[in-house]
C-alpha atoms as a PDB file:
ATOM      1  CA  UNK A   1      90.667 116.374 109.176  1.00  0.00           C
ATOM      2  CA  UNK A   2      87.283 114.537 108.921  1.00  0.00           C
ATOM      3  CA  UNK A   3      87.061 110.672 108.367  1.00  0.00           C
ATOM      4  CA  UNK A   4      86.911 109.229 105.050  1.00  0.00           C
ATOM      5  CA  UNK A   5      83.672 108.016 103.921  1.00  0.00           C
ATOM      6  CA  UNK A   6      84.088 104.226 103.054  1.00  0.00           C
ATOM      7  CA  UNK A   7      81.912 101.526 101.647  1.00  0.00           C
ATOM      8  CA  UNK A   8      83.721  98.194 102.518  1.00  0.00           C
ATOM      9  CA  UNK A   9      82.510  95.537  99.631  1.00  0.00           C
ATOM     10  CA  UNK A  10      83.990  92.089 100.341  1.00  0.00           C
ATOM     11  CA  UNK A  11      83.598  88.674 100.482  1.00  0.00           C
ATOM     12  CA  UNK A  12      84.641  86.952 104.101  1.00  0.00           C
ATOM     13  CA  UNK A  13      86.870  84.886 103.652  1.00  0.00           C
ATOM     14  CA  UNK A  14      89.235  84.885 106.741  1.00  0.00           C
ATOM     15  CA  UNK A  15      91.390  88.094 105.741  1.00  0.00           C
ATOM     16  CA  UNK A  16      88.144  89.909 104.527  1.00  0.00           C
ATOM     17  CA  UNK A  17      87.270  89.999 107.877  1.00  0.00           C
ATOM     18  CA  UNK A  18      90.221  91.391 109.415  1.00  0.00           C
ATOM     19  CA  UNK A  19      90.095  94.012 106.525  1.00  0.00           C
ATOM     20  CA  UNK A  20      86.819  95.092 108.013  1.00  0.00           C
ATOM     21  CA  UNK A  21      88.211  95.040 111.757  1.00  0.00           C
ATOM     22  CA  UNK A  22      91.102  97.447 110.174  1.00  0.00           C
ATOM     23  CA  UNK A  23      88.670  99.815 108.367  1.00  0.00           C
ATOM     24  CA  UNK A  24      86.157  99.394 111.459  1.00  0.00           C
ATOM     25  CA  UNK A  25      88.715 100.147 113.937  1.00  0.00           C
ATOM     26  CA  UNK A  26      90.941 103.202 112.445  1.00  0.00           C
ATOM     27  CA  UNK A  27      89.622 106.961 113.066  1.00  0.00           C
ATOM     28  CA  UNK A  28      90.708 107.767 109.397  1.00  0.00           C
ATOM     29  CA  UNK A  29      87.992 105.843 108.360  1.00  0.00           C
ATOM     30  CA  UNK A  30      84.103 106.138 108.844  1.00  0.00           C
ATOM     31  CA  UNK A  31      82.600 102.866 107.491  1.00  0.00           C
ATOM     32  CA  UNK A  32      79.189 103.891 105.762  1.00  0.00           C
ATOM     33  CA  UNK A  33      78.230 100.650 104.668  1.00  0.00           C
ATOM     34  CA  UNK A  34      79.156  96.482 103.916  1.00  0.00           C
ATOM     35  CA  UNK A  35      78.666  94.957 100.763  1.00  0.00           C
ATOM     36  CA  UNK A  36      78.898  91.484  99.986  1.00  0.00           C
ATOM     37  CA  UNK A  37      79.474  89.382  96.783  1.00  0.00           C
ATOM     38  CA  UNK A  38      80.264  85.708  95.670  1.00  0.00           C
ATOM     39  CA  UNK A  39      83.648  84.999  95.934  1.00  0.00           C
ATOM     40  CA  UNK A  40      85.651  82.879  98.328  1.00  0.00           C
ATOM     41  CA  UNK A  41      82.080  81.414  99.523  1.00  0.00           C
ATOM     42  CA  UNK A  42      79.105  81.421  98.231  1.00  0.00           C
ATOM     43  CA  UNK A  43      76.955  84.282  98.447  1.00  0.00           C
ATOM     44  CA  UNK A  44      75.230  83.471 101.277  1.00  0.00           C
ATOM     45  CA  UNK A  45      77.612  82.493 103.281  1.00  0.00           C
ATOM     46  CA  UNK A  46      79.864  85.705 102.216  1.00  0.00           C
ATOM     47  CA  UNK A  47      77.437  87.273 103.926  1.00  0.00           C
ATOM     48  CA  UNK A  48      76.639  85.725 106.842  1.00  0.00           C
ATOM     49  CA  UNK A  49      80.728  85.748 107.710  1.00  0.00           C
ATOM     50  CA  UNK A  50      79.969  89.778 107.502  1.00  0.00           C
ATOM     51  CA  UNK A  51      77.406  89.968 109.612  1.00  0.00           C
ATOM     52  CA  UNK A  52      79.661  87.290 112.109  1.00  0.00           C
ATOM     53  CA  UNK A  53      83.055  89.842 111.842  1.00  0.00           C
ATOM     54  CA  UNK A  54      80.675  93.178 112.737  1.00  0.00           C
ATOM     55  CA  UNK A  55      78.969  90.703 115.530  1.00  0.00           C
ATOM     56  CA  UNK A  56      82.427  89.562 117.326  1.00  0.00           C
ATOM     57  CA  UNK A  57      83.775  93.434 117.079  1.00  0.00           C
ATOM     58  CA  UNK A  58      80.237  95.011 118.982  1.00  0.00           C
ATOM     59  CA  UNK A  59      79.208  96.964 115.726  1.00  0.00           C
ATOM     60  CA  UNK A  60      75.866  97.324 115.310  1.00  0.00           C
ATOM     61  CA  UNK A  61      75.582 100.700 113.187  1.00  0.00           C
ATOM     62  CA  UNK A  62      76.780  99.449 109.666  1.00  0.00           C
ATOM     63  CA  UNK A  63      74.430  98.689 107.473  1.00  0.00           C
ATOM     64  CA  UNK A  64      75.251  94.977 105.591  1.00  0.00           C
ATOM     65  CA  UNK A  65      73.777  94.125 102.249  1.00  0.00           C
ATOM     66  CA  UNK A  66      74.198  91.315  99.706  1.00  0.00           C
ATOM     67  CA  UNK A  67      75.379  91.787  96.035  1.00  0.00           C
ATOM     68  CA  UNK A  68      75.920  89.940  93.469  1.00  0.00           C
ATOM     69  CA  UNK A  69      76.120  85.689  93.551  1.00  0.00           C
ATOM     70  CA  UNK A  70      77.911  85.638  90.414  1.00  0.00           C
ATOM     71  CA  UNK A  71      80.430  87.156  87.737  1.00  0.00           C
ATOM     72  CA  UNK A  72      79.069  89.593  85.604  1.00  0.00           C
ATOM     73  CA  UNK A  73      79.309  86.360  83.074  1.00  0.00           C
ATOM     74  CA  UNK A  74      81.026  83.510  84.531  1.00  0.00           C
ATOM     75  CA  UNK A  75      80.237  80.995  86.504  1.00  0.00           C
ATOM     76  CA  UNK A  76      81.783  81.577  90.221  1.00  0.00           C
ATOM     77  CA  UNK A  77      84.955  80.004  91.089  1.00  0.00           C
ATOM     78  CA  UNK A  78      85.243  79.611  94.872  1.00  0.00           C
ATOM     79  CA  UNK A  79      88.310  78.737  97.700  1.00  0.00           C
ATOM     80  CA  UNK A  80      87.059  76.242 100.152  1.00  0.00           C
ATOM     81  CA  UNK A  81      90.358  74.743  99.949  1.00  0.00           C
ATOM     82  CA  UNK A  82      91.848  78.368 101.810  1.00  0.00           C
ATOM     83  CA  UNK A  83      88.554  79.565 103.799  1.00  0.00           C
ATOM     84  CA  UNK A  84      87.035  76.207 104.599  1.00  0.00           C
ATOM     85  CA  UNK A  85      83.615  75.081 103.768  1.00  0.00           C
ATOM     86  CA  UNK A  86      81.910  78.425 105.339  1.00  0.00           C
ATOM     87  CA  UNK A  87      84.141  80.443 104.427  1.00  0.00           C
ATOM     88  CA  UNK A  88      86.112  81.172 108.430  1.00  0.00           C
ATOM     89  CA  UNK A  89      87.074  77.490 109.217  1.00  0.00           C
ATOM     90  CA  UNK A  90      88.009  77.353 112.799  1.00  0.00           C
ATOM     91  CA  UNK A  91      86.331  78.755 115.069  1.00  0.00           C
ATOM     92  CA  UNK A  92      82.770  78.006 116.338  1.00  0.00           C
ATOM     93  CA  UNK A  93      80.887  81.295 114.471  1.00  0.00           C
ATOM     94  CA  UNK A  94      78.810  82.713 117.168  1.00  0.00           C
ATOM     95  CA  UNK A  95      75.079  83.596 115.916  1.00  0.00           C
ATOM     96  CA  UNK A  96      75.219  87.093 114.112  1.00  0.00           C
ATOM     97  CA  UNK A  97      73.395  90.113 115.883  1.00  0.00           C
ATOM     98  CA  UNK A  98      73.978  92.211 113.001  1.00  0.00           C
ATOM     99  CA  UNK A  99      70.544  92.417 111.060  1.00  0.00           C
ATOM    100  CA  UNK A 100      70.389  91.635 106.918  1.00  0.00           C
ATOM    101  CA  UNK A 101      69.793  95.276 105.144  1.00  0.00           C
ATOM    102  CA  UNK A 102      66.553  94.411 103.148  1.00  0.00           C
ATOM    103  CA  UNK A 103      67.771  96.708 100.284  1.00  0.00           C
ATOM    104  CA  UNK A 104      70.586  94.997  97.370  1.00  0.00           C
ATOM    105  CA  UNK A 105      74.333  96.125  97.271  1.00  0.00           C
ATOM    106  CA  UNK A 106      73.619  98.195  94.601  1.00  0.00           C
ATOM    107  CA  UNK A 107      70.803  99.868  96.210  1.00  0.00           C
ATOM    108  CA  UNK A 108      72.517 100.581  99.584  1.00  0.00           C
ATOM    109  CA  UNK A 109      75.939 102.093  97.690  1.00  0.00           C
ATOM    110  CA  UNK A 110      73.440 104.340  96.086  1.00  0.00           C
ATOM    111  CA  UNK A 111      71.573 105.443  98.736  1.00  0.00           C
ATOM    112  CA  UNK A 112      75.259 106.043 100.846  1.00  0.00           C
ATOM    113  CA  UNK A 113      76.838 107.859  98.102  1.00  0.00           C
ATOM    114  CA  UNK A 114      73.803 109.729  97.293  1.00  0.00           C
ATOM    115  CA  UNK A 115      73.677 110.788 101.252  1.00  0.00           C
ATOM    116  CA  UNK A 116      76.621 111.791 101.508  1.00  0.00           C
ATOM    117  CA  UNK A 117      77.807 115.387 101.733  1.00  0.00           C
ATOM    118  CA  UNK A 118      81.455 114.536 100.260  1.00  0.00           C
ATOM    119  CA  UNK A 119      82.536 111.425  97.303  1.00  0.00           C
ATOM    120  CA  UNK A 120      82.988 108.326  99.145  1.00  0.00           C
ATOM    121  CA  UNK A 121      85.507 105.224  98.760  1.00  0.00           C
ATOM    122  CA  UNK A 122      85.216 102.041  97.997  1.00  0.00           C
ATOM    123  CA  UNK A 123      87.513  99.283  99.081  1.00  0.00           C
ATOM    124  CA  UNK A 124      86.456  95.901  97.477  1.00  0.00           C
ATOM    125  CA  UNK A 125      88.503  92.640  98.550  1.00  0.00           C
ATOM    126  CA  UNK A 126      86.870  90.072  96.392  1.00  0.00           C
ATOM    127  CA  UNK A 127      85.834  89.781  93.144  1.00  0.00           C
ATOM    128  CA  UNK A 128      84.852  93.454  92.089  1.00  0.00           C
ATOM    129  CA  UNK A 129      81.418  92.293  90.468  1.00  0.00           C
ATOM    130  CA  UNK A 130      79.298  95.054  92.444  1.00  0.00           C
ATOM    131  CA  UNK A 131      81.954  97.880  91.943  1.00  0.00           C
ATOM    132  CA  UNK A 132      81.339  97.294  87.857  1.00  0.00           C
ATOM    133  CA  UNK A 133      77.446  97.051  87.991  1.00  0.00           C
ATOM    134  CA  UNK A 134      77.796 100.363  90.402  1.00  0.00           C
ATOM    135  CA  UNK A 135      79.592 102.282  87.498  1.00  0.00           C
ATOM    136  CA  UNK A 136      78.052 100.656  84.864  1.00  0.00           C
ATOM    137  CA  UNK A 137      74.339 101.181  85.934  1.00  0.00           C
ATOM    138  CA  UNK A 138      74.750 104.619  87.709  1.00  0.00           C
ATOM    139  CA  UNK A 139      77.358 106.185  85.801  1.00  0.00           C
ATOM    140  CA  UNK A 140      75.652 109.716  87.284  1.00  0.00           C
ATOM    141  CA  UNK A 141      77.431 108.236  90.390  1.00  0.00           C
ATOM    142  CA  UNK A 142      81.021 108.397  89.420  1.00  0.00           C
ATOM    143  CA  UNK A 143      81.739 111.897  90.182  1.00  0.00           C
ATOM    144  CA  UNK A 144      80.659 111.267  93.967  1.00  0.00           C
ATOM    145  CA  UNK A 145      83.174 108.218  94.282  1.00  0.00           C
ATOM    146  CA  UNK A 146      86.353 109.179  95.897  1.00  0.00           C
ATOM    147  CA  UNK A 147      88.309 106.058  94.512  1.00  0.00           C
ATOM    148  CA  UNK A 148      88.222 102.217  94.811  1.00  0.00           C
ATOM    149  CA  UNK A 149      90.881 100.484  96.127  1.00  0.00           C
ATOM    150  CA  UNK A 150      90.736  97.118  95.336  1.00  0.00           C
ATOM    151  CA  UNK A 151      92.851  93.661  96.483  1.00  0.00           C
ATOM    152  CA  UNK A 152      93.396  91.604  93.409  1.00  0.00           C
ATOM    153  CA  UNK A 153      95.552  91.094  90.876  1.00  0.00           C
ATOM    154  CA  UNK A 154      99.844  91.059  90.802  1.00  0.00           C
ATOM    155  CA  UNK A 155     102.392  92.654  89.045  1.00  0.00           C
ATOM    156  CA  UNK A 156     104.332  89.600  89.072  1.00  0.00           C
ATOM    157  CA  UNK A 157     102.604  85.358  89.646  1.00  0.00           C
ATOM    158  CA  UNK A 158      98.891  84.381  90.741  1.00  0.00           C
ATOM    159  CA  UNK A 159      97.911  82.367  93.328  1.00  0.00           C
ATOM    160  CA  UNK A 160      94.937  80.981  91.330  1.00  0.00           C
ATOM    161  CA  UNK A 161      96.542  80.160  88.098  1.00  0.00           C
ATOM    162  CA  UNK A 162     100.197  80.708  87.417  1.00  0.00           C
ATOM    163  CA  UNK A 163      99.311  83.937  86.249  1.00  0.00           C
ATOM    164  CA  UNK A 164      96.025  85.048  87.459  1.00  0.00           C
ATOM    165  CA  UNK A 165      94.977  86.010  91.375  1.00  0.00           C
ATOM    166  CA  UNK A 166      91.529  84.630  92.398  1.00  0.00           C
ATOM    167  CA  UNK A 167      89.853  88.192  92.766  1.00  0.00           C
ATOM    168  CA  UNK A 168      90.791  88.742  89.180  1.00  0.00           C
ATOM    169  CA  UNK A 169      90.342  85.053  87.611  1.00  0.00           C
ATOM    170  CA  UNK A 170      86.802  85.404  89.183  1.00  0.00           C
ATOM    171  CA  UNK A 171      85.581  88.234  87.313  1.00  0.00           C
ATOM    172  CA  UNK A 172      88.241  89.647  85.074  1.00  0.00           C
ATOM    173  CA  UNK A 173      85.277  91.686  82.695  1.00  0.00           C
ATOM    174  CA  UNK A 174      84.391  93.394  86.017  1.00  0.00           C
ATOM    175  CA  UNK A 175      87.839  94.378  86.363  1.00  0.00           C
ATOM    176  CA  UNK A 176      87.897  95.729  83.390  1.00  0.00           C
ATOM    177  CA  UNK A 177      84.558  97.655  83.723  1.00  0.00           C
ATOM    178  CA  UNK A 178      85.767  99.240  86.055  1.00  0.00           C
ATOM    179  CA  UNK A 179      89.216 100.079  84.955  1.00  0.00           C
ATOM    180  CA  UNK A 180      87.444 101.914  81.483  1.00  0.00           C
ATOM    181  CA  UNK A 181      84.927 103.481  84.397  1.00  0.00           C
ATOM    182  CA  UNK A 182      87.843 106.567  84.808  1.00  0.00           C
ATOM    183  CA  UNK A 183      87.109 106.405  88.772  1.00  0.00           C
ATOM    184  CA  UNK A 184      90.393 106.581  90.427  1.00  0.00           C
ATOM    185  CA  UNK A 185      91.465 102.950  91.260  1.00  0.00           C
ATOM    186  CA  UNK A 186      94.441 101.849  93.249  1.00  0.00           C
ATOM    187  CA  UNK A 187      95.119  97.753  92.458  1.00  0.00           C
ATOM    188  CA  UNK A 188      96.686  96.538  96.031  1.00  0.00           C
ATOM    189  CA  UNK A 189      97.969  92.619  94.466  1.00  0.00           C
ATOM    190  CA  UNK A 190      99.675  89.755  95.616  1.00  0.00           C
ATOM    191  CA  UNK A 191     103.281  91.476  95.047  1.00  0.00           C
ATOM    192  CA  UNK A 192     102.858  93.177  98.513  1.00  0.00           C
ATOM    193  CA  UNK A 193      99.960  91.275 100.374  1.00  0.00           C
ATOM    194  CA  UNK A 194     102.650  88.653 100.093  1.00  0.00           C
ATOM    195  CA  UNK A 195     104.812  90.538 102.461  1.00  0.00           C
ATOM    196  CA  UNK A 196     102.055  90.801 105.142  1.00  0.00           C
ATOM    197  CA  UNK A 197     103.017  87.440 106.301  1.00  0.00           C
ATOM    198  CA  UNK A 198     100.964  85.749 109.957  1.00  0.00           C
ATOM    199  CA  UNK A 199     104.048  85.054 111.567  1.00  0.00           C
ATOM    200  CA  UNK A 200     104.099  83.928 114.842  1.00  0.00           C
ATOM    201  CA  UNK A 201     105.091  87.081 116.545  1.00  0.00           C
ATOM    202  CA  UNK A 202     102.462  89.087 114.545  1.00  0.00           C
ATOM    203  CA  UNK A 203      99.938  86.386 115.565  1.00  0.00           C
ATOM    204  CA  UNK A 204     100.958  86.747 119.078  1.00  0.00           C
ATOM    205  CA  UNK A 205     100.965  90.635 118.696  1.00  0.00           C
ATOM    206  CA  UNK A 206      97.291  90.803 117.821  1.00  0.00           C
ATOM    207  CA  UNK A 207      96.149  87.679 120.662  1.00  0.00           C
ATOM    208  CA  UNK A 208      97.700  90.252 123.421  1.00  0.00           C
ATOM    209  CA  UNK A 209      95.470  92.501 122.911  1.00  0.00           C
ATOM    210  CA  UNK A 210      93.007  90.188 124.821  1.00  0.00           C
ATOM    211  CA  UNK A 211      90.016  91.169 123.740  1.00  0.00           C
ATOM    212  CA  UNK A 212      87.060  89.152 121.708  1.00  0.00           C
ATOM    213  CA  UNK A 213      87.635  89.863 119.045  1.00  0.00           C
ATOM    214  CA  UNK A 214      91.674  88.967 118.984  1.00  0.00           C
ATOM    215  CA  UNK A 215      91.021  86.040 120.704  1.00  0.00           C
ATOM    216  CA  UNK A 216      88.435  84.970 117.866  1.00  0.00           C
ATOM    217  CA  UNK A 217      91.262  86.601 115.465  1.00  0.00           C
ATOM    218  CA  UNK A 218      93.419  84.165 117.091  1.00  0.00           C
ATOM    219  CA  UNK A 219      91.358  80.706 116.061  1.00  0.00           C
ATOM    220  CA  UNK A 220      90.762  82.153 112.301  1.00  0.00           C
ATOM    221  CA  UNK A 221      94.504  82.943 111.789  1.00  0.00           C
ATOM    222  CA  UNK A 222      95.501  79.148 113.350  1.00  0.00           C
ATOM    223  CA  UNK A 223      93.348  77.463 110.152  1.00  0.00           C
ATOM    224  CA  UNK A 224      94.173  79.910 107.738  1.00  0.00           C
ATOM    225  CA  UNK A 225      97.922  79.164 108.453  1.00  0.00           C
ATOM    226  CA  UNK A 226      97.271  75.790 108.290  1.00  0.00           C
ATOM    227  CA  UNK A 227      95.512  75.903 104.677  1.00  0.00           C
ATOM    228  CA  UNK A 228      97.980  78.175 103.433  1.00  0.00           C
ATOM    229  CA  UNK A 229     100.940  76.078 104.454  1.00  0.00           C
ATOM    230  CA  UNK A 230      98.920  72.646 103.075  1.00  0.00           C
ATOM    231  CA  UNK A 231      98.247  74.338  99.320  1.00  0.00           C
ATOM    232  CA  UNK A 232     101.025  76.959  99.037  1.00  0.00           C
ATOM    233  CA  UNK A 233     103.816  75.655 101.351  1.00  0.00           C
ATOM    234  CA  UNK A 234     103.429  79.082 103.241  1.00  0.00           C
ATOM    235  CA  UNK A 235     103.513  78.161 107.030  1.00  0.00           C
ATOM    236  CA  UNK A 236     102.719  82.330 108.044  1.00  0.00           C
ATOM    237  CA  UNK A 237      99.717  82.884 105.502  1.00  0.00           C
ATOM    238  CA  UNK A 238      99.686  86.020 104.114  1.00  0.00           C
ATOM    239  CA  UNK A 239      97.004  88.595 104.959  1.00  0.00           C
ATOM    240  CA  UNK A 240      95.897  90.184 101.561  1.00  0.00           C
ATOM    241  CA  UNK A 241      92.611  91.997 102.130  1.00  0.00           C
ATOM    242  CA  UNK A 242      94.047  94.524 105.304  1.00  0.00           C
ATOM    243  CA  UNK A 243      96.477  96.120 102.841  1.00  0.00           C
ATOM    244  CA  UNK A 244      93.645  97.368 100.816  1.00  0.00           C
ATOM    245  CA  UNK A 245      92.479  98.852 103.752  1.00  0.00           C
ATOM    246  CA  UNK A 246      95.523 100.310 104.544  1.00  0.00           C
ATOM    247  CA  UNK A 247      95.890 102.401 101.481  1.00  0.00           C
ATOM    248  CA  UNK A 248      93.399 104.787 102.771  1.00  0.00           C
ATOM    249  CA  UNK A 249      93.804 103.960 106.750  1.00  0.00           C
ATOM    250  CA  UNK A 250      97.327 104.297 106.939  1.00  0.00           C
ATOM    251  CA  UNK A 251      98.455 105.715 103.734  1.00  0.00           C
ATOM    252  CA  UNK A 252     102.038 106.056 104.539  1.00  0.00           C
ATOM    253  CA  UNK A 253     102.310 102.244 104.625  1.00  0.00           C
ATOM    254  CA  UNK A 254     101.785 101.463 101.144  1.00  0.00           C
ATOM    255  CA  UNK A 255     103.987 102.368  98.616  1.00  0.00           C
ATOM    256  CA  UNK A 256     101.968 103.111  94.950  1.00  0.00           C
ATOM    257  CA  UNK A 257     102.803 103.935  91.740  1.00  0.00           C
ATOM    258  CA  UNK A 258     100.714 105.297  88.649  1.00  0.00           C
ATOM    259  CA  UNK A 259     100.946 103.316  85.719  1.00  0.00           C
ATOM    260  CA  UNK A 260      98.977 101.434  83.168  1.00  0.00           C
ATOM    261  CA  UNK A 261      96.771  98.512  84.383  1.00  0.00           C
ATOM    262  CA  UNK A 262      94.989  95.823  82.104  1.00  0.00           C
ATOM    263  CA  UNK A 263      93.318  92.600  82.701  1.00  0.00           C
ATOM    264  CA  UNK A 264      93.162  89.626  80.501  1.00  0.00           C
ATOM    265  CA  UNK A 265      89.681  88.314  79.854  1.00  0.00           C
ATOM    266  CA  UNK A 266      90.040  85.878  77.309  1.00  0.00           C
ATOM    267  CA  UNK A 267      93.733  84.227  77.560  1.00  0.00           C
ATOM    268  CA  UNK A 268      93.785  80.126  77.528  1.00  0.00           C
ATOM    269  CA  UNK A 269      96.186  80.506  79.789  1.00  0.00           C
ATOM    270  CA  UNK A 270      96.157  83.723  80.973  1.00  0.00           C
ATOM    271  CA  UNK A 271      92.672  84.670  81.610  1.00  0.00           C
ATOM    272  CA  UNK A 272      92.832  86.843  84.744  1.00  0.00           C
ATOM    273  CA  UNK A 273      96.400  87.930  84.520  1.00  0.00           C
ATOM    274  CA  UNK A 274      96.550  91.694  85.063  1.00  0.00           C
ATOM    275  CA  UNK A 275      99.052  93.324  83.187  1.00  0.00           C
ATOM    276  CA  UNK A 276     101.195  96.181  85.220  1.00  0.00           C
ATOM    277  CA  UNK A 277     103.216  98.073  82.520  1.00  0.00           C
ATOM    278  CA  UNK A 278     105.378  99.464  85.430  1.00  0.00           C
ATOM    279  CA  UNK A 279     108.176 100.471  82.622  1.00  0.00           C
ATOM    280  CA  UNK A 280     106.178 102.304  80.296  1.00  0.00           C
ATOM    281  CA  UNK A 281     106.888 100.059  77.551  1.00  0.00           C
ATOM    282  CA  UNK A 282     103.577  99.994  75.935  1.00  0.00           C
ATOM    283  CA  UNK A 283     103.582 104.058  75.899  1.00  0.00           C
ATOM    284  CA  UNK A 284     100.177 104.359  77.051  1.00  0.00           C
ATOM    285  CA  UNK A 285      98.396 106.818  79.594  1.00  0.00           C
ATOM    286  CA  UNK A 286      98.459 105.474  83.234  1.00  0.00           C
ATOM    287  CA  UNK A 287      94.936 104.696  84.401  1.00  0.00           C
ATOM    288  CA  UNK A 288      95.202 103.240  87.787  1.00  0.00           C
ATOM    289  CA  UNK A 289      97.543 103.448  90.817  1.00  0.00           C
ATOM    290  CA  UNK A 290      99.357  99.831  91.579  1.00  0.00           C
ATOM    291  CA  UNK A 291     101.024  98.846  95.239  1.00  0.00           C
ATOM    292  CA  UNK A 292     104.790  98.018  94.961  1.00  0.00           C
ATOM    293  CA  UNK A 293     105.566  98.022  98.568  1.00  0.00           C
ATOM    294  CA  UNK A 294     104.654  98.028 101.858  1.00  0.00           C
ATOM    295  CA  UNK A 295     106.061  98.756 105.341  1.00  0.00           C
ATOM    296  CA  UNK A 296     105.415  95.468 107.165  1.00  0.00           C
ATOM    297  CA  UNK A 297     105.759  96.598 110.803  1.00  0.00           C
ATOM    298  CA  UNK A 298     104.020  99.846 110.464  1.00  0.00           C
ATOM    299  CA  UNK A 299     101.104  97.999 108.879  1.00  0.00           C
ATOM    300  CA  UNK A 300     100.539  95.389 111.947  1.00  0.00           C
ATOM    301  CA  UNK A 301     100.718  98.036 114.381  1.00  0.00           C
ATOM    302  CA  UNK A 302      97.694 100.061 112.521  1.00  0.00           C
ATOM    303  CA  UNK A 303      95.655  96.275 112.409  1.00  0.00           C
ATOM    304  CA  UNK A 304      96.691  96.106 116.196  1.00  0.00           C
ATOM    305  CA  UNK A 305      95.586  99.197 117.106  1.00  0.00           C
ATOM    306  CA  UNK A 306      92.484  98.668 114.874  1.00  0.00           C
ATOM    307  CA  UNK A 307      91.421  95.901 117.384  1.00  0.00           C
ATOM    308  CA  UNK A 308      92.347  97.305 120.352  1.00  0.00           C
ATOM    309  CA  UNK A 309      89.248  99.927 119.265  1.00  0.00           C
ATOM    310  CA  UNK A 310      86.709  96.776 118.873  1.00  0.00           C
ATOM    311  CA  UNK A 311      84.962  94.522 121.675  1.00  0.00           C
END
């Protein structure tokens, strides 16, 4: 069976980069392209972290791009107070090697799903601002995308409000762009990312490998521990982005369900909230595919062996 075709849209951010290592790393995926949007950083330094995460694994074959800086119309929201001021506190970021693609986002998805000989997937893990443009500006495009699989979103609390997660309080009218797009879309949220916890013995799991890139790993996971414990009280931050990943790089990790998905855009205090009608109550057709569990140690051991593949 052939490798997936994948466009990896992010916005580094410590566990976008691991989510890239995971997608870089596993033979069910070939990684056609990086995208990068404003989200836990700043644009440019989203994308600088992306070029950094390809540089410490010894890619140089990916093409990297920059999206969008902004919401499609919001102002961006950003989480220095996780990611640090650059968006991977802790370790001293080596000088990237990976080159800037000179073409947009937008332009570079085109150009890879036009190229390619079968649809291609999408797995975004920020704010989904360059997913909705995609669909909304090259419609023609939809029947050559596979899916997106997106982190974001909960069927139960939010980590950036009480209600809403960041990716979704960032840029809920994306969201919902591409929800009423009809591309298949799986919604991976904080109900299971919160399960793929940093504990120690994970942490010491992935240093063993004793390569660069775990060792560098190593540093990012130390401060993002340490943030997460300071804001959330949650000593062993959890890993959100890599689950993403591992709905199409080790499917039988992830547990999904097909139900209807909707995102608020205009609540007071629920603007962001995505609404998971996992009972059927609202009688409506299912339009998305939502993550309700996740098998913890199966998932490290496909990160682990991820990096074991990378320099």
């Amino acid at each position: 069976m052939s490798a997936i075709p994948v466009i990896i849209d992010c916005d580094p951010g410590h566990d976008d980069v691991v989510a890239l290592w995971l997608a870089l790393g596993n033979p069910t995926l070939d990684v056609r392209a990086v995208t990068t949007v404003g989200g836990n950083v700043p644009l440019p330094l989203t994308t600088m972290n992306a070029r950094v995460a390809l540089t410490v694994a010894g890619v140089n074959d990916v093409p990297i791009a920059a999206g969008a800086a902004g919401p499609l119309a919001r102002e961006l929201e950003t989480a220095e107070f996780i990611h640090g001021e650059n968006g991977l506190g802790g370790p001293e970021l080596p000088t990237p090697t990976m080159p800037l693609d000179a073409r947009s986002a937008q332009q570079l998805m085109v150009d890879v799903i036009e190229a390619a000989d079968e649809p291609v997937a999408i797995v975004a893990t920020g704010p989904i601002t360059n997913v909705a443009v995609l669909v909304r500006d090259r419609p023609d495009l939809k029947p050559r995308i596979r899916e997106v699989v997106w982190m974001g979103g909960s069927t139960e609390r939010g980590n950036a409000t009480p209600y809403a997660e960041f990716n979704a309080l960032v840029d809920p009218e994306a969201l919902a762009v591409v929800l009423e797009s009809g591309v298949k879309f799986t919604m991976v949220g904080l109900n299971v990312t919160h399960q793929a916890l940093l504990t120690a013995d994970v942490r010491e799991r992935i240093l063993a490998v004793g390569n660069n890139t775990s060792k560098f790993s190593d540093e990012l996971m130390r401060f993002f521990c340490d943030t997460n414990e300071a804001v959330y009280g949650m000593p062993d931050g959890p890993l959100h982005d890599p689950v993403a990943v591992a709905v199409l790089a080790a499917p039988e990790t992830v547990e999904v369900v097909h139900t209807r998905l909707d995102v608020e855009t205009h609540g007071t205090h629920t603007l962001g909230a995505t609404s998971v009608d996992l009972h059927g109550m609202l009688q409506r057709e299912p339009n998305a595919y939502v993550a309700v569990g996740l098998d913890v140690d199966a998932f490290w051991s496909a990160v682990v062996d991820a990096i074991k593949t990378l320099d």
